[in-house]
N, C-alpha and C. Protein backbone atom coordinates (compact mmCIF):
# COMPACT_ATOMS: atom_id res chain seq x y z
N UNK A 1 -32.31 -4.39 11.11
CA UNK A 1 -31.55 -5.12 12.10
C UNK A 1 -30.15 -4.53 12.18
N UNK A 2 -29.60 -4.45 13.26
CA UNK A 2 -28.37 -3.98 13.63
C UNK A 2 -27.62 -5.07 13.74
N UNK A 3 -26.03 -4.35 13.73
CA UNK A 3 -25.15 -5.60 13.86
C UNK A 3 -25.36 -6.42 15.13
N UNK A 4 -25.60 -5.33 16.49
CA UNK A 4 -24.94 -5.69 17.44
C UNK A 4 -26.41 -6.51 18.10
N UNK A 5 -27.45 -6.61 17.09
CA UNK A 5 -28.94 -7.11 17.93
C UNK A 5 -29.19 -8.46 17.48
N UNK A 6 -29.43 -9.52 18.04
CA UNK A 6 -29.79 -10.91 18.09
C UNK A 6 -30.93 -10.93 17.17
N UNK A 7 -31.08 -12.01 16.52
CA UNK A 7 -32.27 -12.38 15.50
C UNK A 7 -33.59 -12.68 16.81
N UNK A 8 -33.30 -12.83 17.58
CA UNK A 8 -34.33 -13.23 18.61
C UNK A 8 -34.95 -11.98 19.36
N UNK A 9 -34.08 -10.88 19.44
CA UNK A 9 -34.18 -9.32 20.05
C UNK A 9 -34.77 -8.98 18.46
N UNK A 10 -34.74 -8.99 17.24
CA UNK A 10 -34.80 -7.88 16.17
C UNK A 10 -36.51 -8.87 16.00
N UNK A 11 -36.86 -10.03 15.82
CA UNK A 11 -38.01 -10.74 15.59
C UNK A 11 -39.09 -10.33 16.78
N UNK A 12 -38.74 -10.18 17.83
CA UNK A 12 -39.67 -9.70 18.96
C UNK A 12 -40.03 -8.58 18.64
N UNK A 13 -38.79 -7.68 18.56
CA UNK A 13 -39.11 -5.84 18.17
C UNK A 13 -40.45 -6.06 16.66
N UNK A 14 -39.88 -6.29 15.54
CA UNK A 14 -40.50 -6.59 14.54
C UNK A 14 -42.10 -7.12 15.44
N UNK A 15 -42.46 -8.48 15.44
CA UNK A 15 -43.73 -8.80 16.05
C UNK A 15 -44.27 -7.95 16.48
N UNK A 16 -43.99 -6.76 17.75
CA UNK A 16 -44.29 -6.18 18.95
C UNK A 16 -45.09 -5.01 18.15
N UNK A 17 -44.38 -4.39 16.72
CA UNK A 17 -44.54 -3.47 16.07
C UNK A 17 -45.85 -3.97 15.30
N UNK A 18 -45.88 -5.49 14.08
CA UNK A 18 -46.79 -5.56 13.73
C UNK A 18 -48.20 -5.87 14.49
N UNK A 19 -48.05 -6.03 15.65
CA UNK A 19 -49.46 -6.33 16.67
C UNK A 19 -49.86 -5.16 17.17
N UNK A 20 -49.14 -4.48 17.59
CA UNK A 20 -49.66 -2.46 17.74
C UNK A 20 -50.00 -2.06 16.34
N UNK A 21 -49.52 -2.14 15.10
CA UNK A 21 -50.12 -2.10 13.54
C UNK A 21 -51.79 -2.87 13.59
N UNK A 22 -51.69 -4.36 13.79
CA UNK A 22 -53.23 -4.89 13.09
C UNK A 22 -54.05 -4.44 14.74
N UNK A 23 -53.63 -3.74 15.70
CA UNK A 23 -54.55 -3.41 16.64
C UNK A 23 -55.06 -2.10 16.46
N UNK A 24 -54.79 -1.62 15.11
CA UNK A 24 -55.12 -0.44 14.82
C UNK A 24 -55.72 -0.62 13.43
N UNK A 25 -56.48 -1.94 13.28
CA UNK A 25 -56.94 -2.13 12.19
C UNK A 25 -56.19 -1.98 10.92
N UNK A 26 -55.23 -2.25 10.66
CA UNK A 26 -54.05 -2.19 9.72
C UNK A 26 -54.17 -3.57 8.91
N UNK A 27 -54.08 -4.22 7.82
CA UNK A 27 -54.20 -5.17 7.27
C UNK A 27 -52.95 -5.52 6.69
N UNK A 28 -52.28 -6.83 7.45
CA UNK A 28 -51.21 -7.10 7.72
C UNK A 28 -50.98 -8.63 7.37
N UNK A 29 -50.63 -9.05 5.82
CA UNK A 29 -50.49 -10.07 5.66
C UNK A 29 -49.31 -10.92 6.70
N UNK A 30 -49.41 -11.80 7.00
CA UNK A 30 -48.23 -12.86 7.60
C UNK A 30 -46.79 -12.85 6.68
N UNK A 31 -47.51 -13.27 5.32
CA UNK A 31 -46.26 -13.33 4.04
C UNK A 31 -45.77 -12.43 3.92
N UNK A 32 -46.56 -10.86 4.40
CA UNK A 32 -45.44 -9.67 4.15
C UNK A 32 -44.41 -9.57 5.26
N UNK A 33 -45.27 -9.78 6.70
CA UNK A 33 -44.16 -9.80 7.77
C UNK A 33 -42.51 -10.56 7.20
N UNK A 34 -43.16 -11.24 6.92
CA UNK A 34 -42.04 -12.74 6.44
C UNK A 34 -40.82 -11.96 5.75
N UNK A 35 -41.66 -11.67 4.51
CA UNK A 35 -40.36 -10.95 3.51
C UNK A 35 -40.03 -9.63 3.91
N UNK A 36 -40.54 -8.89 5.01
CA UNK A 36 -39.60 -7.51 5.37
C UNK A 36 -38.95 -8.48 6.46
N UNK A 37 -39.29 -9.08 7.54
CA UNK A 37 -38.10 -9.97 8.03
C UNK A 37 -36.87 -10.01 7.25
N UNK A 38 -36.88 -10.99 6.60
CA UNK A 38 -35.85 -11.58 5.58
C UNK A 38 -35.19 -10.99 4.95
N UNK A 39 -35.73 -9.63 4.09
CA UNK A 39 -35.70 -8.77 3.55
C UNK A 39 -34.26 -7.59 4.51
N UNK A 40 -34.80 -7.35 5.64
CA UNK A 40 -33.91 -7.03 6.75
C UNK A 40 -32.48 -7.84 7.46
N UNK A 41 -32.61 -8.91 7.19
CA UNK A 41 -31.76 -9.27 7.52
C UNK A 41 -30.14 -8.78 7.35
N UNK A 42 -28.93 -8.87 8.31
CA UNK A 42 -27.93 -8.48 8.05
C UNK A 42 -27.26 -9.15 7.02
N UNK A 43 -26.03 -8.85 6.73
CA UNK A 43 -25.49 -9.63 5.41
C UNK A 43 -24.49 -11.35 6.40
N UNK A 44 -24.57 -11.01 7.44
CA UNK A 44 -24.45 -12.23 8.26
C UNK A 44 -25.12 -13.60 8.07
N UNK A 45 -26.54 -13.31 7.94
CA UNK A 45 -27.19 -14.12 7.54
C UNK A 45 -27.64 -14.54 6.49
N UNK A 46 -26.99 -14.14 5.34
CA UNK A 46 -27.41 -14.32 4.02
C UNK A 46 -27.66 -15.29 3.60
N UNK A 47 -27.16 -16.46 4.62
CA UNK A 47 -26.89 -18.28 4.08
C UNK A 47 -28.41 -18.68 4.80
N UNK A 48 -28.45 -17.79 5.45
CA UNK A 48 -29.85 -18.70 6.00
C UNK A 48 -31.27 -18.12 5.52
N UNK A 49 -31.11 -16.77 4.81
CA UNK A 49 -32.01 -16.17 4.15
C UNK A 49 -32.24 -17.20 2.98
N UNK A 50 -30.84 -17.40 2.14
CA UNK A 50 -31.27 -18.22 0.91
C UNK A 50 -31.92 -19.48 1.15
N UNK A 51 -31.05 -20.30 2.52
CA UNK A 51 -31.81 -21.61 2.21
C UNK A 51 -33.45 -21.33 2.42
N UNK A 52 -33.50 -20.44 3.40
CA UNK A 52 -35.37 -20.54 3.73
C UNK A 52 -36.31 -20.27 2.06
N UNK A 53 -35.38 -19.43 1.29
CA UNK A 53 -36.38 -19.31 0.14
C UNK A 53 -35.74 -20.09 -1.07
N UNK A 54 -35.03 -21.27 -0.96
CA UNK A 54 -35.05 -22.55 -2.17
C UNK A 54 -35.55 -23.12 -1.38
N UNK A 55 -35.95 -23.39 -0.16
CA UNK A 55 -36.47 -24.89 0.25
C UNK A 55 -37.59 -24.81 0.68
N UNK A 56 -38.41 -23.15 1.36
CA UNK A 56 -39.56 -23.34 1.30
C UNK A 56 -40.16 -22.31 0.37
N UNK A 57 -41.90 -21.97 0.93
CA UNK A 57 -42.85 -21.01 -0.68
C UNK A 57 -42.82 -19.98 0.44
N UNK A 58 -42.49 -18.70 0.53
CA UNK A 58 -42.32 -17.96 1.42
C UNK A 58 -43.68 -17.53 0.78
N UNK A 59 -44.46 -17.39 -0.31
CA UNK A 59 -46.33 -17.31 -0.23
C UNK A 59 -46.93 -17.92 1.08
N UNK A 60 -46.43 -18.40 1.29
CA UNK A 60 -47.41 -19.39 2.22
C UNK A 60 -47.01 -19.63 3.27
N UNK A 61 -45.60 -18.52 4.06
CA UNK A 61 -44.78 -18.90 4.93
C UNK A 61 -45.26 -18.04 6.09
N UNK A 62 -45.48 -18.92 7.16
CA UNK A 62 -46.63 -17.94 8.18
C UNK A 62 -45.29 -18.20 9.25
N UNK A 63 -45.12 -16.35 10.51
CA UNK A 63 -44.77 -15.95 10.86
C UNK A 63 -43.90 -17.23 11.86
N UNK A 64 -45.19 -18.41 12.26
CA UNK A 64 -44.59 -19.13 12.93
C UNK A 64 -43.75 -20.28 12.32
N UNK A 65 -43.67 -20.44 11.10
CA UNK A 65 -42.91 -21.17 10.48
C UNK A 65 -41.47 -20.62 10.66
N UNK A 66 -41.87 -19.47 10.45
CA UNK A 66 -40.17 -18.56 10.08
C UNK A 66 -39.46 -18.99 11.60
């Protein structure tokens, strides 16, 4: 993610990429999407990275939760 790109522009790009991936038969957990999301995030968002992983099980955290 770039500074200058919206969490809403960088989550679409991301999605757009893993659905051209599992349309090529690629085996693509949800929970991994999740944590390279998060994982990516700028240091902007660091407050909202942490709360999502004390308050929920990012195991079990499906794309549409995030």
């Amino acid at each position: 993610m770039t500074e200058s790109e919206s969490v809403n522009d960088y989550f679409v790009r991301t999605l757009t990429i893993v659905n051209k991936l599992r349309l090529n038969k690629e085996k693509m957990e949800d929970v991994d999407v999740v944590e390279k999301i998060l994982q990516s995030m700028i240091p902007k968002f660091n407050y909202v990275v942490c709360s999502l992983e004390e308050s929920k099980n990012l195991d079990v955290m499906t794309i549409d939760e995030l």
